[in-house]
N, C-alpha and C. Protein backbone atom coordinates (compact mmCIF):
# COMPACT_ATOMS: atom_id res chain seq x y z
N UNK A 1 -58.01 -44.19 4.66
CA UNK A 1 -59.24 -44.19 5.43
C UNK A 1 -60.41 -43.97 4.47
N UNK A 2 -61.17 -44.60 4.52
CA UNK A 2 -62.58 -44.35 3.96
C UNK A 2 -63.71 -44.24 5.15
N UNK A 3 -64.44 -43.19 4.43
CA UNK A 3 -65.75 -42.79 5.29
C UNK A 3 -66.98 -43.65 4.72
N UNK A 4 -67.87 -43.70 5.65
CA UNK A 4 -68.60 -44.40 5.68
C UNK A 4 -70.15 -43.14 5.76
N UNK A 5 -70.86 -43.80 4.39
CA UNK A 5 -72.01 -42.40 4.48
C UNK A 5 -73.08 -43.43 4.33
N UNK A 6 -74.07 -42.57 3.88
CA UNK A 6 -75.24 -43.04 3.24
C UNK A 6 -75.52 -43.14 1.76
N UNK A 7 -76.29 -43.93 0.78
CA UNK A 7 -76.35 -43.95 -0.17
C UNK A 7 -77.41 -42.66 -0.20
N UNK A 8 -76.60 -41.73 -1.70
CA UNK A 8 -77.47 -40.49 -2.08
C UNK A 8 -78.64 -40.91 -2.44
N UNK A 9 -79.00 -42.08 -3.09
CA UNK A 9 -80.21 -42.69 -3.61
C UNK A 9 -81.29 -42.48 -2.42
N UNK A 10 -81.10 -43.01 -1.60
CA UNK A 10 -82.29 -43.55 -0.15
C UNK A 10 -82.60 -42.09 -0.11
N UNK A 11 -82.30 -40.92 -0.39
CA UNK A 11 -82.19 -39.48 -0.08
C UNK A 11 -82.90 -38.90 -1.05
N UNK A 12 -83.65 -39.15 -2.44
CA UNK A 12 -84.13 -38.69 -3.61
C UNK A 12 -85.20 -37.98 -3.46
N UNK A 13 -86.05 -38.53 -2.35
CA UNK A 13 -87.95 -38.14 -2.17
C UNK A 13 -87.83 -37.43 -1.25
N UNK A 14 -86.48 -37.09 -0.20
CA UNK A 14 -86.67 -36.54 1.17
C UNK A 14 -86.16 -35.01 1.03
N UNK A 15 -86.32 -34.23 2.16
CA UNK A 15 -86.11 -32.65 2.04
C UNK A 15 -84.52 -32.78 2.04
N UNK A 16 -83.70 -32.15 2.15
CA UNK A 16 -82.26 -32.44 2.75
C UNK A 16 -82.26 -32.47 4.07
N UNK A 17 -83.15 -31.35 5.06
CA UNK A 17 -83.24 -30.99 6.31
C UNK A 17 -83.58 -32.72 7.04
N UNK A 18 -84.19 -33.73 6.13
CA UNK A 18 -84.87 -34.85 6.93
C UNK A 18 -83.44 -35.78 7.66
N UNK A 19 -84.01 -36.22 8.79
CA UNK A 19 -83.27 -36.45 9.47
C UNK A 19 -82.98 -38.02 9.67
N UNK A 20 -81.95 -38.94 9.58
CA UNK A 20 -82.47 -40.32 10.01
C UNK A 20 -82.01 -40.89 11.25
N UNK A 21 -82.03 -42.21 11.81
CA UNK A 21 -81.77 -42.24 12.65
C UNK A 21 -81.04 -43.73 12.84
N UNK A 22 -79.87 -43.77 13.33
CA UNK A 22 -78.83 -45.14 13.10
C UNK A 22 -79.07 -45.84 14.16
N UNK A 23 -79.98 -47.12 13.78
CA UNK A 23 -80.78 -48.01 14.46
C UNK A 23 -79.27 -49.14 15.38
N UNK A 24 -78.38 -49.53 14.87
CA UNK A 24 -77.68 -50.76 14.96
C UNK A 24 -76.85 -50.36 14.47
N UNK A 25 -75.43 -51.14 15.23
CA UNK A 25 -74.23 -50.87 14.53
C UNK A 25 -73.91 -52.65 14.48
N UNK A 26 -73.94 -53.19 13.44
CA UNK A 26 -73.69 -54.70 13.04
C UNK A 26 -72.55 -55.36 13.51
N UNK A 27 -71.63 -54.35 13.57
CA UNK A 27 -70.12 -54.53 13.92
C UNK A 27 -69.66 -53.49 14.83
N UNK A 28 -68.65 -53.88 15.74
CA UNK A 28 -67.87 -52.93 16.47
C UNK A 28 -66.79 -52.73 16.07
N UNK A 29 -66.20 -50.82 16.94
CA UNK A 29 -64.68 -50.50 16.57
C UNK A 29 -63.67 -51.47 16.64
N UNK A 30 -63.06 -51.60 16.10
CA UNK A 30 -62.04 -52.60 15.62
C UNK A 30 -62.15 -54.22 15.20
N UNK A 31 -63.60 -53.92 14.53
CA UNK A 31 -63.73 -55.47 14.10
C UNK A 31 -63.49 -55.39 12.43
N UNK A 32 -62.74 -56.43 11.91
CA UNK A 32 -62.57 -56.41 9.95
C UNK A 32 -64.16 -56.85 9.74
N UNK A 33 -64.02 -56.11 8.67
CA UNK A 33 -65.37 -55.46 7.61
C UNK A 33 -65.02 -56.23 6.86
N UNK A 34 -65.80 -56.54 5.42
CA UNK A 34 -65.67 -56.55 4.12
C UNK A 34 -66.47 -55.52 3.14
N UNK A 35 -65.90 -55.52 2.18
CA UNK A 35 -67.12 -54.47 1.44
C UNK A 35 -68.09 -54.83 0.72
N UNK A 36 -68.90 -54.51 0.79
CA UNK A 36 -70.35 -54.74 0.63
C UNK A 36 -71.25 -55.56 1.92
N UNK A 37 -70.52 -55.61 2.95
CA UNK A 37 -70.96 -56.57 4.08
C UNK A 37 -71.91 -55.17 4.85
N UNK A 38 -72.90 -55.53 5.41
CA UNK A 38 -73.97 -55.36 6.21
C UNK A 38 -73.30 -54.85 7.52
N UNK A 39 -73.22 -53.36 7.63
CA UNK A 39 -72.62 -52.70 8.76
C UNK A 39 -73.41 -52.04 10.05
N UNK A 40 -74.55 -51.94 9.38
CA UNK A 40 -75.48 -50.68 10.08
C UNK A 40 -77.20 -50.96 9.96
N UNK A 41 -77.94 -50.84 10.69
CA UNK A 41 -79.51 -50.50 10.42
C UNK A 41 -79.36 -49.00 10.44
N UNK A 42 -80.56 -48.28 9.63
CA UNK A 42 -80.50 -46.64 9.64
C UNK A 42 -82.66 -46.60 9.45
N UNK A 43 -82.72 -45.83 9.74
CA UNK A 43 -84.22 -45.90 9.71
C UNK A 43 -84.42 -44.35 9.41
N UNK A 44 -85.41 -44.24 8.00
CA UNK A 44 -85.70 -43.02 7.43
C UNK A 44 -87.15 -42.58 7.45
N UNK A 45 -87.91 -42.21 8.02
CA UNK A 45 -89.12 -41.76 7.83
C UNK A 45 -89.61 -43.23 7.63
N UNK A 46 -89.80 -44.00 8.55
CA UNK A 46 -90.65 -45.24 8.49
C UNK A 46 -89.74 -46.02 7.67
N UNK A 47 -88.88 -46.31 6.89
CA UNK A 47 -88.48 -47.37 6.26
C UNK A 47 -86.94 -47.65 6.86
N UNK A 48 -86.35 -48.64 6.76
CA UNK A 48 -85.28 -49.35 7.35
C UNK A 48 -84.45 -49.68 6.24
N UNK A 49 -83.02 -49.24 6.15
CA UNK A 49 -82.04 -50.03 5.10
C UNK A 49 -81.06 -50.32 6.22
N UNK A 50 -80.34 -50.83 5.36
CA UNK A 50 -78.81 -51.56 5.69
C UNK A 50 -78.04 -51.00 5.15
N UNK A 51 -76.87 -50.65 5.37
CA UNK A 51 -75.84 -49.91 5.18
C UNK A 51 -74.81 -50.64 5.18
N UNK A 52 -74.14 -50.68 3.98
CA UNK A 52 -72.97 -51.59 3.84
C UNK A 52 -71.39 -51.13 3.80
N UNK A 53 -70.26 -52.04 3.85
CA UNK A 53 -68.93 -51.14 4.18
C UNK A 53 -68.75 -51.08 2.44
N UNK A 54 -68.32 -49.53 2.39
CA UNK A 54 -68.07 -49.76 1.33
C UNK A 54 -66.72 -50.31 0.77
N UNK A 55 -65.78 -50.68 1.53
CA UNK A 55 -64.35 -51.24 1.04
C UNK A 55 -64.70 -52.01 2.74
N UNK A 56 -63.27 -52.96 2.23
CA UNK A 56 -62.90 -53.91 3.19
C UNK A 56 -61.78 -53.54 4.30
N UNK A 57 -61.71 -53.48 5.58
CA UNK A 57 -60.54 -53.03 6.17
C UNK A 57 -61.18 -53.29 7.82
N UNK A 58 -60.57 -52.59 8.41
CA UNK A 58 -61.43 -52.59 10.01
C UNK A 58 -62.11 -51.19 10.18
N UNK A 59 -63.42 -51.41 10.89
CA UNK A 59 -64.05 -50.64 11.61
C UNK A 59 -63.50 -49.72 12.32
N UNK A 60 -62.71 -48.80 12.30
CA UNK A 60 -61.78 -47.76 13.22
C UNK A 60 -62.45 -46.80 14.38
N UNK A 61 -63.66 -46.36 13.82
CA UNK A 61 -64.09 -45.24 14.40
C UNK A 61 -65.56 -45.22 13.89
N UNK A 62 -66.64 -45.69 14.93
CA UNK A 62 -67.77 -45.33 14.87
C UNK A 62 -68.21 -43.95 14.91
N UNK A 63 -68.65 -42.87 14.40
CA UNK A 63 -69.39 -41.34 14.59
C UNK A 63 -70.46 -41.53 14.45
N UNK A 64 -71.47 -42.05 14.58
CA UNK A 64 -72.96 -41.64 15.12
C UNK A 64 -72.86 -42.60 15.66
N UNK A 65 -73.41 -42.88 16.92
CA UNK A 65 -73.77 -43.98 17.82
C UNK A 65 -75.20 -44.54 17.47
N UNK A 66 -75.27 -45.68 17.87
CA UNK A 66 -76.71 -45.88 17.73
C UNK A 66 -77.77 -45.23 18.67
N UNK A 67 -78.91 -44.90 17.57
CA UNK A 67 -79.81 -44.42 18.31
C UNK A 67 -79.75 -42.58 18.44
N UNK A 68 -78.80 -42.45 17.36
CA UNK A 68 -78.36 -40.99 17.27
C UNK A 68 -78.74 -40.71 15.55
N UNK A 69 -79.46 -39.60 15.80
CA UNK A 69 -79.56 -38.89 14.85
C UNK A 69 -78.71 -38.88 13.57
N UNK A 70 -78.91 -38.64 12.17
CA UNK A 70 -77.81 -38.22 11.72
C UNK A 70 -78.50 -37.11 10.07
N UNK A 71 -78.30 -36.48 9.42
CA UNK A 71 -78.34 -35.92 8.28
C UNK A 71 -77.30 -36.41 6.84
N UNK A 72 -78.34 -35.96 5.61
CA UNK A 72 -78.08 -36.55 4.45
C UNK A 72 -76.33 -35.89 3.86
N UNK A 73 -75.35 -37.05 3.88
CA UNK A 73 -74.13 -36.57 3.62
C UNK A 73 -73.32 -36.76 4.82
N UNK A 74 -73.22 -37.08 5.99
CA UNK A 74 -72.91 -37.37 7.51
C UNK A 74 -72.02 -38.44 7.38
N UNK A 75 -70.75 -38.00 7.72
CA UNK A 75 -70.29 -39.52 7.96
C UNK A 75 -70.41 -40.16 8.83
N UNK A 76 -71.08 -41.44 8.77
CA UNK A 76 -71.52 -42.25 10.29
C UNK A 76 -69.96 -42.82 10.85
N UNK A 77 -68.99 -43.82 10.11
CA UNK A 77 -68.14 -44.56 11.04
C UNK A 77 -66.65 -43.98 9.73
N UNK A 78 -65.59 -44.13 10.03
CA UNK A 78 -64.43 -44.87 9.35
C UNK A 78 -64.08 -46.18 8.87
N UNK A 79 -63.57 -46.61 7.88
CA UNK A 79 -62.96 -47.45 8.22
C UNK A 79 -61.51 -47.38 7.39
N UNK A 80 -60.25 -48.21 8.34
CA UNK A 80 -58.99 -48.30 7.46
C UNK A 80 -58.30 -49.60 7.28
């Protein structure tokens, strides 16, 4: 299983406490991923990334829903 986070980078200028918020989920539970493929919108203090799988496998388990909150280090989904 691999977890699915955020890049520490997008996180450099912000407090730790800052909060973001997971706009879109690109894919649903049990759909095959690839890695580096486009999984997620996440929206940080005004700016928008994409969030990619980092390995290839299926989507198992979404943990933040869209439109839900999340903090720096959070695992948003699984995948195996």
């Amino acid at each position: 299983m691999t977890n699915v986070i955020t890049n520490d980078e997008i996180w450099l200028d912000l407090d730790d406490d800052t909060e973001g918020l997971l706009d879109e989920w690109h894919v649903a539970e049990g759909e095959q991923v690839e890695g580096g493929q486009n999984i997620a919108s996440i929206v940080l203090i005004k700016a928008n990334y994409e969030i990619t799988a980092p390995t290839s496998g299926v989507l198992s388990k979404i943990l933040v829903p869209e439109q839900d909150s999340f903090t720096k280090g959070q695992t948003l989904a699984e995948i195996d």
